[in-house]
Protein backbone atom coordinates (compact mmCIF):
# COMPACT_ATOMS: atom_id res chain seq x y z
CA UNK A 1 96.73 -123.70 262.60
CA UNK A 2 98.64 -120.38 261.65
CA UNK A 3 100.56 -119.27 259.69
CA UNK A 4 101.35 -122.78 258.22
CA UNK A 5 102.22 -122.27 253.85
CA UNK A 6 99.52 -123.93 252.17
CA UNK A 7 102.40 -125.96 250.03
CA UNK A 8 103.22 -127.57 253.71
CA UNK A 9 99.48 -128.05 254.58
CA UNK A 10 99.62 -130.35 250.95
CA UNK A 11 102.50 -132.47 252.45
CA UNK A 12 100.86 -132.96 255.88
CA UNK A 13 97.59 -134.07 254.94
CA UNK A 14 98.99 -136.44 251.55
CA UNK A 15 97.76 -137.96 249.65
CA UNK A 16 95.17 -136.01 250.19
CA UNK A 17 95.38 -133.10 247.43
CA UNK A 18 91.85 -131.02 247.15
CA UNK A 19 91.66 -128.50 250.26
CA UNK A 20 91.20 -124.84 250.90
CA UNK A 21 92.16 -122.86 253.32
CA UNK A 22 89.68 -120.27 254.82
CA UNK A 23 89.29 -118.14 258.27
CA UNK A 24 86.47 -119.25 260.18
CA UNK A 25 84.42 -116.93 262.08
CA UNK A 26 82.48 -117.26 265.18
CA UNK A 27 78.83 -116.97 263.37
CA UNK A 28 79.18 -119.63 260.53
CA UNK A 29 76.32 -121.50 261.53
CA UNK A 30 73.96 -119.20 261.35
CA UNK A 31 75.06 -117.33 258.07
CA UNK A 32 76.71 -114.47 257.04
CA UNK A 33 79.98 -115.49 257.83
CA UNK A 34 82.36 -114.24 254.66
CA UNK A 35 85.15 -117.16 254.03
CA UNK A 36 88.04 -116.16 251.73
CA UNK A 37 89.02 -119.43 250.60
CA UNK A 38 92.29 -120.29 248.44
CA UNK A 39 93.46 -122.14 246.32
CA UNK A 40 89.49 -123.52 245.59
CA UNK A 41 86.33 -122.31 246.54
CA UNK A 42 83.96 -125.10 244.91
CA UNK A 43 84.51 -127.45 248.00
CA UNK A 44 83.60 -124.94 250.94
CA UNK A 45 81.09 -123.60 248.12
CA UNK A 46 79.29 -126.94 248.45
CA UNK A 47 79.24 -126.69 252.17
CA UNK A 48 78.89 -123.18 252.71
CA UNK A 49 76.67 -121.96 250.36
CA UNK A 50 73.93 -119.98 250.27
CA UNK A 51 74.15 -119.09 253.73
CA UNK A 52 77.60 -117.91 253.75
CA UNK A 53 79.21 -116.17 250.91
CA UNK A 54 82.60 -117.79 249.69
CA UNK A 55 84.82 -115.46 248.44
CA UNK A 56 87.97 -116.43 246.62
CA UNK A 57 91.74 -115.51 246.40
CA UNK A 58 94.08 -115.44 243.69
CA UNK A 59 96.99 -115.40 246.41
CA UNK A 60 97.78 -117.40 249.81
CA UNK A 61 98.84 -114.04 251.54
């Protein structure tokens, strides 16, 4: 999905309320990939991590 506002991402997927959004990249399973992540990066943290670093945003744009 692109381009979709993270505030209508919350109303398609209710009730539903803890997600992130990220850009995947073509070499996530074998590590290295970089995910910016907003508005939380704990729950791709828990999948992600160590092998790909999580970094997170303080805006949706």
């Amino acid at each position: 999905m692109v381009n979709v506002p993270f505030v209508s991402l919350l109303t398609a997927i209710a009730p539903a309320r803890d997600i992130s959004v990220t850009i995947l990249i073509g070499f996530l399973e074998p590590g290295g990939c970089p995910l910016p992540a907003f508005p939380k990066v704990e729950p791709l943290r828990s999948l992600f991590s160590p092998e790909n670093p999580v970094i997170p945003l303080s805006a949706e744009s």
